[in-house]
Protein backbone atom coordinates (compact mmCIF):
# COMPACT_ATOMS: atom_id res chain seq x y z
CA UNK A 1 135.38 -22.58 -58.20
CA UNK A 2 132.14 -20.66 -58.35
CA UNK A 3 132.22 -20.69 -62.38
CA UNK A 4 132.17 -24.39 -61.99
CA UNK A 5 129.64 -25.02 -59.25
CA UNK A 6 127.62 -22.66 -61.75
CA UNK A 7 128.13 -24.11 -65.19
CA UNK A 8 127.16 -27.60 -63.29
CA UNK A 9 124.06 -26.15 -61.78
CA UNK A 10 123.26 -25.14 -65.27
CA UNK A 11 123.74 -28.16 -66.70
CA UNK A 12 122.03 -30.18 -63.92
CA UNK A 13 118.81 -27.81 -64.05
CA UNK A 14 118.94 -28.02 -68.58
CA UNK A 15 119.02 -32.17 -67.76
CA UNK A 16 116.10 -31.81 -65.58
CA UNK A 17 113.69 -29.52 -66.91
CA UNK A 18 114.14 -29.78 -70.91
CA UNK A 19 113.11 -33.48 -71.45
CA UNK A 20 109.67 -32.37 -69.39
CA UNK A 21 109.13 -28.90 -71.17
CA UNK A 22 109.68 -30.74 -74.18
CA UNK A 23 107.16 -33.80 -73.89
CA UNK A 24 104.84 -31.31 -72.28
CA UNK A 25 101.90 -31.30 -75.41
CA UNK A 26 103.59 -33.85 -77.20
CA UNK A 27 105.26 -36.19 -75.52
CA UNK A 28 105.39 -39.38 -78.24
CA UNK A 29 106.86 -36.93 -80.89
CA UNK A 30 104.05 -37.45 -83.44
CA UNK A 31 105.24 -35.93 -86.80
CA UNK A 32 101.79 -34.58 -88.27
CA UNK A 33 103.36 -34.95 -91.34
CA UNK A 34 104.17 -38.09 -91.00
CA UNK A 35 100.42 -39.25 -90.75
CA UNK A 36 99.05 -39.09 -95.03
CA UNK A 37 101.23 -38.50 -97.99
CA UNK A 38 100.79 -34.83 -98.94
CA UNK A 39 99.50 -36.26 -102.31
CA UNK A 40 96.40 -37.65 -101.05
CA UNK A 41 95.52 -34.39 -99.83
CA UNK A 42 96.32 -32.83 -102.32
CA UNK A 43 94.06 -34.93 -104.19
CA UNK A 44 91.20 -34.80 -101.90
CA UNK A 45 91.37 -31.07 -101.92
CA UNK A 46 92.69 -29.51 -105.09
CA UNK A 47 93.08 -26.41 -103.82
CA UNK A 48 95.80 -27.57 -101.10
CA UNK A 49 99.57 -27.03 -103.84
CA UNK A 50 101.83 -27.76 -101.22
CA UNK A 51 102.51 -28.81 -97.49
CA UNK A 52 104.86 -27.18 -94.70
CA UNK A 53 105.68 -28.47 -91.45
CA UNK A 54 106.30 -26.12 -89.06
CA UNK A 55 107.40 -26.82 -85.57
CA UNK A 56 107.78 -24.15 -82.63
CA UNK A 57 109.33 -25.87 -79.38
CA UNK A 58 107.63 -29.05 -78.86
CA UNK A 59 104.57 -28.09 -80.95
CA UNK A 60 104.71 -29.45 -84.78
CA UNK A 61 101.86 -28.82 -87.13
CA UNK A 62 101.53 -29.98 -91.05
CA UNK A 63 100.38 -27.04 -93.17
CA UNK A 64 98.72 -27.95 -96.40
CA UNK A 65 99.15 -24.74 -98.33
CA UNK A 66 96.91 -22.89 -100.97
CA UNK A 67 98.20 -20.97 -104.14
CA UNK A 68 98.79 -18.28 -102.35
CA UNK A 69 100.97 -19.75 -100.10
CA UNK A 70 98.51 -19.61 -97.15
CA UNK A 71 97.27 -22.63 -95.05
CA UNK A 72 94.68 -23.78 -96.66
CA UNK A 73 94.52 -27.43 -93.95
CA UNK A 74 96.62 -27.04 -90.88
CA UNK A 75 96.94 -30.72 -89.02
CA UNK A 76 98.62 -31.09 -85.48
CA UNK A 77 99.02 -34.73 -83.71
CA UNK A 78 99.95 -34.99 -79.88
CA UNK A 79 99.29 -36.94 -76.84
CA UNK A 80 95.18 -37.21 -76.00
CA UNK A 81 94.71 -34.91 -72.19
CA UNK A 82 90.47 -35.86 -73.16
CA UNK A 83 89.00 -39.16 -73.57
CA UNK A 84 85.95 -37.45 -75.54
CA UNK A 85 86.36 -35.17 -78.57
CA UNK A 86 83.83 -32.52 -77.59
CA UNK A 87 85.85 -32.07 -74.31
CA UNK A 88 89.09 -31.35 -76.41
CA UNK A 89 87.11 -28.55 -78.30
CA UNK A 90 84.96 -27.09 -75.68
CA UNK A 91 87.19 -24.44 -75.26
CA UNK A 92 87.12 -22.69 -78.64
CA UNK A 93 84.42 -19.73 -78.11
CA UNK A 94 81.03 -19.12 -78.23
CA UNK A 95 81.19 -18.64 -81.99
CA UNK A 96 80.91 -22.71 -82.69
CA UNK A 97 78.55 -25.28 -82.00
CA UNK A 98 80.47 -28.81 -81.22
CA UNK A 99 79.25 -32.53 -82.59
CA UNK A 100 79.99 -35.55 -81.80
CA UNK A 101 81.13 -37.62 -84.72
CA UNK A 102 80.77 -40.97 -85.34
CA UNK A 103 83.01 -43.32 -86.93
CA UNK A 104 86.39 -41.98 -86.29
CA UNK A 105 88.76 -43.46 -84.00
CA UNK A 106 88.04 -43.84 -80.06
CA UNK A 107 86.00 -40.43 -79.76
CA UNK A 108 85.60 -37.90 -82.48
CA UNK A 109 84.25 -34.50 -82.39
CA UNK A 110 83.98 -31.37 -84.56
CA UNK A 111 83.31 -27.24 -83.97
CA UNK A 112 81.67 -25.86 -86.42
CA UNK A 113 80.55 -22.04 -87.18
CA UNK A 114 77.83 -20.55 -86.39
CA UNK A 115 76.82 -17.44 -88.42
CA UNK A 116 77.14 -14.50 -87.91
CA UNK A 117 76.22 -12.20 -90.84
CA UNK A 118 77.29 -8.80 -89.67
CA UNK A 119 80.88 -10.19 -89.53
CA UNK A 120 80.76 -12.13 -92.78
CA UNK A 121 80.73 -15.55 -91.09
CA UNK A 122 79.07 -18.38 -92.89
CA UNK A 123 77.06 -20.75 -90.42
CA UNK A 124 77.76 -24.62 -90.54
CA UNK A 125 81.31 -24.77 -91.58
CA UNK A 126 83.77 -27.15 -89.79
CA UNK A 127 86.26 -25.28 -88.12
CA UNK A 128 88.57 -28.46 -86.52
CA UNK A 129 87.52 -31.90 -86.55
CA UNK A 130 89.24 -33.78 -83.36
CA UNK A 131 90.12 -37.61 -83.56
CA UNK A 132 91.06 -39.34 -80.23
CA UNK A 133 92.37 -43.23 -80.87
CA UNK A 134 93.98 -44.52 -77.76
CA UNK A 135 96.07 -41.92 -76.08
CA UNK A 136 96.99 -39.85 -78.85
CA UNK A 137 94.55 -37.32 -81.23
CA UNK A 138 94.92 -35.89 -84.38
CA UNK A 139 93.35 -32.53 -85.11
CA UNK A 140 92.37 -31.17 -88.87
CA UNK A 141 91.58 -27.28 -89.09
CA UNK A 142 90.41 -26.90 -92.77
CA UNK A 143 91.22 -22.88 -92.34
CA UNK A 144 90.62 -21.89 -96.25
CA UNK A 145 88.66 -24.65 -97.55
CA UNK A 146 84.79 -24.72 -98.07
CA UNK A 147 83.94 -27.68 -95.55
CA UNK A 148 80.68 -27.65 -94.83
CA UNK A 149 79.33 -30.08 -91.90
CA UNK A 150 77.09 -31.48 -93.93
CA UNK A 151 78.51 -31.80 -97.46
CA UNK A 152 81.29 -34.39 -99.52
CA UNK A 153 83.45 -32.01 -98.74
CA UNK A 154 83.33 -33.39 -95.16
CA UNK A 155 82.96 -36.81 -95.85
CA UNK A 156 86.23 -36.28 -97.72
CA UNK A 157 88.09 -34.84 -94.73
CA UNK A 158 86.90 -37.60 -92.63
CA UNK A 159 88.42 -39.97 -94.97
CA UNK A 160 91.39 -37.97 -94.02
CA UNK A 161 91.22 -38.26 -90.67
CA UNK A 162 90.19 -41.86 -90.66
CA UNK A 163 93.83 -42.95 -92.39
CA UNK A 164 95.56 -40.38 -90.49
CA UNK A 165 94.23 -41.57 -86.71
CA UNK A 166 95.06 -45.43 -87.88
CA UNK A 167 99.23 -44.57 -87.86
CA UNK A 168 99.00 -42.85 -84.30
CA UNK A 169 100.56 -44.20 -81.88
């Protein structure tokens, strides 16, 4: 009798508390990958060769992969917790400056470096833009790609995230 009262109390408590730990960061399911064809980046940024999803728990992300096999672009998708994009990055460090950026879906933000030569950082490179359109955001981390905030290199990865933020839900 007490194995059963047990195995039910197990069960009852996995019914309960997995659909909740599982919508917890993103609830709607958004497949990152699902968001561009990996061609298009691929053609926006030559040096991306292939793309990797990768999902731990709830968390997916859509890594766009160098030669080496690295992430060159990683791209996660989830339900919106800000209304403003410099909110959703605010917490990143001291080691970025945040803008707002215009143009991209409800709210739109992006960190960027600032340098810091005795560590072999380059100033003004965008570490994560941050796209908010209605309750959902899509985030772009160009890791190992030369994006500078003020170059085509950026106006290319806004592109990106323009097409990408239009299929969220």
């Amino acid at each position: 009798m007490k194995s059963v009262f047990l195995c039910m109390a197990v069960l009852l408590l996995t019914l309960c508390i997995t659909p909740q730990a599982r919508s917890g960061s993103n609830p709607d399911h958004i497949d990152p990958c699902s968001l561009i064809e990996k061609e298009k980046v691929m053609a926006a940024f030559p040096a991306v060769k292939a793309m990797e999803k990768q999902t731990i728990g709830p968390n997916t992300t859509c890594n766009y992969l160098n030669d080496k096999g690295f992430a060159a672009l990683i791209v996660s998708a989830g339900r919106a917790y800000y209304r403003d994009g410099l909110s959703a990055l605010a917490g990143m460090g001291e080691g970025y400056s945040y803008k707002s950026v215009s143009g991209l879906g409800d709210s739109a933000a992006m960190a960027v470096t600032k340098p810091e030569p005795k560590y072999g950082i380059k100033g003004n490179i965008v570490a994560e833009l941050h796209v908010i359109t209605k309750k959902s955001f899509v985030n772009l981390a160009p890791v190992r790609l030369d994006v500078r905030a003020d170059g085509p290199a950026f106006t290319t990865l806004k592109q990106l995230a323009t097409e990408m933020a239009t299929k969220l839900p």
